[in-house]
C-alpha atoms as a PDB file:
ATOM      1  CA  UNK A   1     220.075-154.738 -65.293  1.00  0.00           C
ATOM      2  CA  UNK A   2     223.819-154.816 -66.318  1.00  0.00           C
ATOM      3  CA  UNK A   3     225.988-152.260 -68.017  1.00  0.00           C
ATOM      4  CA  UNK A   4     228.779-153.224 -70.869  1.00  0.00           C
ATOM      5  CA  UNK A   5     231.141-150.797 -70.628  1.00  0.00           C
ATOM      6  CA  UNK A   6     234.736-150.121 -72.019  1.00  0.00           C
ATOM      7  CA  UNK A   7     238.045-149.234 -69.700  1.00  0.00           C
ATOM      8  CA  UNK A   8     241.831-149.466 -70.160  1.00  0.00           C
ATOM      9  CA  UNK A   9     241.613-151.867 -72.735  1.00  0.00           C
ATOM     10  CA  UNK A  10     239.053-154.588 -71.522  1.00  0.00           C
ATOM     11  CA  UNK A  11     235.222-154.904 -71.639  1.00  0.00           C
ATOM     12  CA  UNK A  12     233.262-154.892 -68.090  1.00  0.00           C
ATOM     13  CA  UNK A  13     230.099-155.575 -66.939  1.00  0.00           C
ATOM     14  CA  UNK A  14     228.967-153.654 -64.351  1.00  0.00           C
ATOM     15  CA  UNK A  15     225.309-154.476 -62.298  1.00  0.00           C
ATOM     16  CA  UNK A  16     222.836-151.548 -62.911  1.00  0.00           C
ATOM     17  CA  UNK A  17     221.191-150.063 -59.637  1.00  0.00           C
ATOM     18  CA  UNK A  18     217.535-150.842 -59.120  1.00  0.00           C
ATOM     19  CA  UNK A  19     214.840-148.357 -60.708  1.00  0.00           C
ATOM     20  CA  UNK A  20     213.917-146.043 -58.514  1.00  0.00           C
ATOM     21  CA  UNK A  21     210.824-146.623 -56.583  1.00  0.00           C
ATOM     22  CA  UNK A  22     207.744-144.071 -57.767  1.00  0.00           C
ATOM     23  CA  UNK A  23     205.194-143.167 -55.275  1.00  0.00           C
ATOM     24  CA  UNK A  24     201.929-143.778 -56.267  1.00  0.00           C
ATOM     25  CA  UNK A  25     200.091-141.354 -55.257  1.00  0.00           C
ATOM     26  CA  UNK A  26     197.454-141.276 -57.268  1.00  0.00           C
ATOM     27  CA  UNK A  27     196.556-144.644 -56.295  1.00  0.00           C
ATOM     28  CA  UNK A  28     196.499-144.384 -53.062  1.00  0.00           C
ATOM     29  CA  UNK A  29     194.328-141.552 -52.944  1.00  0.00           C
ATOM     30  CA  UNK A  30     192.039-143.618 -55.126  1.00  0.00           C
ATOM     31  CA  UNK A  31     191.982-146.234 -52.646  1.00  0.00           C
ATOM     32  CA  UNK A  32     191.842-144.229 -49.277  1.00  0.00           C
ATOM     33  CA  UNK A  33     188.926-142.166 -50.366  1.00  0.00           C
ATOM     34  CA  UNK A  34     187.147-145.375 -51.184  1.00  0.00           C
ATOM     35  CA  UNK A  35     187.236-146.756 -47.627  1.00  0.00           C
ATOM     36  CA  UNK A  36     183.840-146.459 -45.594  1.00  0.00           C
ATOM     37  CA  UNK A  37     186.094-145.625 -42.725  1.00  0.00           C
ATOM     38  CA  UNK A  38     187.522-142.546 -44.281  1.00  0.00           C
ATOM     39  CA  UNK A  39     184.255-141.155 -45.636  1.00  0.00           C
ATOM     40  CA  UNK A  40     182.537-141.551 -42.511  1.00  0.00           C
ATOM     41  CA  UNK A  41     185.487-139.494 -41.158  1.00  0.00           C
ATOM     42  CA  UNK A  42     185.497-136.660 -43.628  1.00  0.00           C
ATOM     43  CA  UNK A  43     181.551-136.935 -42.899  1.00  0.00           C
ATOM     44  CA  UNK A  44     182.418-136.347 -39.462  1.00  0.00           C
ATOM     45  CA  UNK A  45     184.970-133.776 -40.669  1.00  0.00           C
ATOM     46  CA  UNK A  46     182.398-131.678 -42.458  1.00  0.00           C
ATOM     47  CA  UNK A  47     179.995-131.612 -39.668  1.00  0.00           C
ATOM     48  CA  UNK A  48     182.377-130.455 -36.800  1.00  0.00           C
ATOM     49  CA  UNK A  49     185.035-128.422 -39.081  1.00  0.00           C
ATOM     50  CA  UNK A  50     184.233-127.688 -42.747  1.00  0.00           C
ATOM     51  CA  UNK A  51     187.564-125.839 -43.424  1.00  0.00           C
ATOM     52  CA  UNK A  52     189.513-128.761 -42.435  1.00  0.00           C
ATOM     53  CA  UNK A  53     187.515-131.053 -44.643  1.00  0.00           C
ATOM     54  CA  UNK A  54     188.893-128.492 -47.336  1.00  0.00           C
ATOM     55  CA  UNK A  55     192.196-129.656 -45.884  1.00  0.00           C
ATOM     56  CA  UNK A  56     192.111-132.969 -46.046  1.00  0.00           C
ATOM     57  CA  UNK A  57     190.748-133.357 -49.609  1.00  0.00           C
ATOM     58  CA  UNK A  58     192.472-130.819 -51.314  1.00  0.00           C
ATOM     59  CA  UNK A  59     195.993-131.527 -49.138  1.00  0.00           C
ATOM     60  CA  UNK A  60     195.786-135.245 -50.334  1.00  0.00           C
ATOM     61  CA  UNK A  61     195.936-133.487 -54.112  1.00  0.00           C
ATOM     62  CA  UNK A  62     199.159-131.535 -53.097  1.00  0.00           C
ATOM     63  CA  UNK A  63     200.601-134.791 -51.730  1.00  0.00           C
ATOM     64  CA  UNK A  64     200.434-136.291 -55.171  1.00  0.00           C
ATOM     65  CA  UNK A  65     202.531-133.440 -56.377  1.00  0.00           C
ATOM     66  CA  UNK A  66     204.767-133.960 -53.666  1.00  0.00           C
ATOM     67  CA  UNK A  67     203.570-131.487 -51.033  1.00  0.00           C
ATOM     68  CA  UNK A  68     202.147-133.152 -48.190  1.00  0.00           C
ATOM     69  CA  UNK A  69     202.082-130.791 -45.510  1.00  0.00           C
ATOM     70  CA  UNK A  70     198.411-129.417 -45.672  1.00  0.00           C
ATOM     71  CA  UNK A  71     197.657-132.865 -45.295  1.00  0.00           C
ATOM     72  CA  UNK A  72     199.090-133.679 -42.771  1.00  0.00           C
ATOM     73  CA  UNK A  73     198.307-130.808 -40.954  1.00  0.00           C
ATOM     74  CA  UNK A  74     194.612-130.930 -41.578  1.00  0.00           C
ATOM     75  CA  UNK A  75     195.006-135.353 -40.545  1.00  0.00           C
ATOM     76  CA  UNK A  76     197.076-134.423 -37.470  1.00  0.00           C
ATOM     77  CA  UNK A  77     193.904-131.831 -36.413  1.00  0.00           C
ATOM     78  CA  UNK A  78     191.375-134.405 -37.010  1.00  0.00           C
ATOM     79  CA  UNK A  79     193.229-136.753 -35.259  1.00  0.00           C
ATOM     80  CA  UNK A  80     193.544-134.272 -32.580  1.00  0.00           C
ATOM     81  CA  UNK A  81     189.763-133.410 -32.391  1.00  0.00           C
ATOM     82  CA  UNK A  82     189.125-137.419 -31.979  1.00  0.00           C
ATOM     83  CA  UNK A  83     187.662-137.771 -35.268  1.00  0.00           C
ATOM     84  CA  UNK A  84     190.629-140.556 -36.351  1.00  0.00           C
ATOM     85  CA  UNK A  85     190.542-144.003 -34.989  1.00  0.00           C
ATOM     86  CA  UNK A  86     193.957-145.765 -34.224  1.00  0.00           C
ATOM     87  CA  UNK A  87     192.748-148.815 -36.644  1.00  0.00           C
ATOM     88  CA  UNK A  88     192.264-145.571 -39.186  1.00  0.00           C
ATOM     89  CA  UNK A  89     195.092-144.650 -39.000  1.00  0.00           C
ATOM     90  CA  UNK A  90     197.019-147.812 -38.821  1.00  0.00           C
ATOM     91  CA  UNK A  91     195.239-148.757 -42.062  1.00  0.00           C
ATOM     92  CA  UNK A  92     196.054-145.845 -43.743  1.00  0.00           C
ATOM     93  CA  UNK A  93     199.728-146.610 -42.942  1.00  0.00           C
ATOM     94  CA  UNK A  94     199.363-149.890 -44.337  1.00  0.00           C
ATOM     95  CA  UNK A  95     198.088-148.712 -47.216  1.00  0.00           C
ATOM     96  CA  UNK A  96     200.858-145.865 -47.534  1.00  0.00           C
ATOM     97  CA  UNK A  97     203.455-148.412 -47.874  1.00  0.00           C
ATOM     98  CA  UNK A  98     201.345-150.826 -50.333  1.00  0.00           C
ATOM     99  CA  UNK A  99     201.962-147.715 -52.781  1.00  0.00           C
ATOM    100  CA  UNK A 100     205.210-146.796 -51.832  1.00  0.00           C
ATOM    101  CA  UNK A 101     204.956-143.723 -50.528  1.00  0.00           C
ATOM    102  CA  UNK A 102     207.739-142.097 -48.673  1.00  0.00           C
ATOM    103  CA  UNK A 103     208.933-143.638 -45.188  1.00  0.00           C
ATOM    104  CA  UNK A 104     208.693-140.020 -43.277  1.00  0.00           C
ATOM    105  CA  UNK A 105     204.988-139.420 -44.943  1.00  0.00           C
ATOM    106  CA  UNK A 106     203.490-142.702 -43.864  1.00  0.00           C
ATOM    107  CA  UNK A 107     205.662-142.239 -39.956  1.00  0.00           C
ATOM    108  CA  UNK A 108     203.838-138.772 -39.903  1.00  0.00           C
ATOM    109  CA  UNK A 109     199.959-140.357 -40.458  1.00  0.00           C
ATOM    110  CA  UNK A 110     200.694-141.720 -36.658  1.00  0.00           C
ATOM    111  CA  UNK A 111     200.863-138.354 -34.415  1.00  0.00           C
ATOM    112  CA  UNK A 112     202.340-138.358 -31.483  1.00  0.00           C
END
């Protein structure tokens, strides 16, 4: 948490900055896809839209490697289709944060 370090003569201690904070994405998706609200949404999902189901699973996978835009495209269209519940959503959110995930990721589960 502290630095020693060496300057015109004199020994300083300088405070370290925080770790940075990894998203866990892995986690979450673990979690998420374990809710009965979520699988009776990609249910739902694979009923009235099968390609977007495709979306929504394998765009969560691309979020863990940091690409999150199939996913949210294919959540935003569900969402749009009325297949995602505001208490869904909100949840997910909640959830989001829990394994810090970015700020603009978890804002973006909440269309407008």
């Amino acid at each position: 948490t502290e630095n020693l370090y060496w300057a015109d003569g004199v020994y300083g201690i300088e405070a370290l900055p925080p770790p940075a904070v990894v998203p866990r994405w892995v986690d979450f998706s673990a979690v998420i896809m374990s809710l009965p609200a979520i699988n009776v949404m990609l249910g739902a999902v694979l009923q009235a839209a099968p390609g977007l189901y495709g979306g929504l699973v394998v765009g969560l996978q691309n979020a863990s490697e940091g690409d999150s835009r199939v996913f949210l495209n294919s959540w935003n269209a569900a969402y749009a289709m009325g297949l995602l519940s505001v208490e869904l959503v909100t949840s997910v959110q909640e959830i989001g944060g829990e394994f810090d995930l970015p700020e603009a990721f978890i804002e973006a589960l909440a269309p407008v």
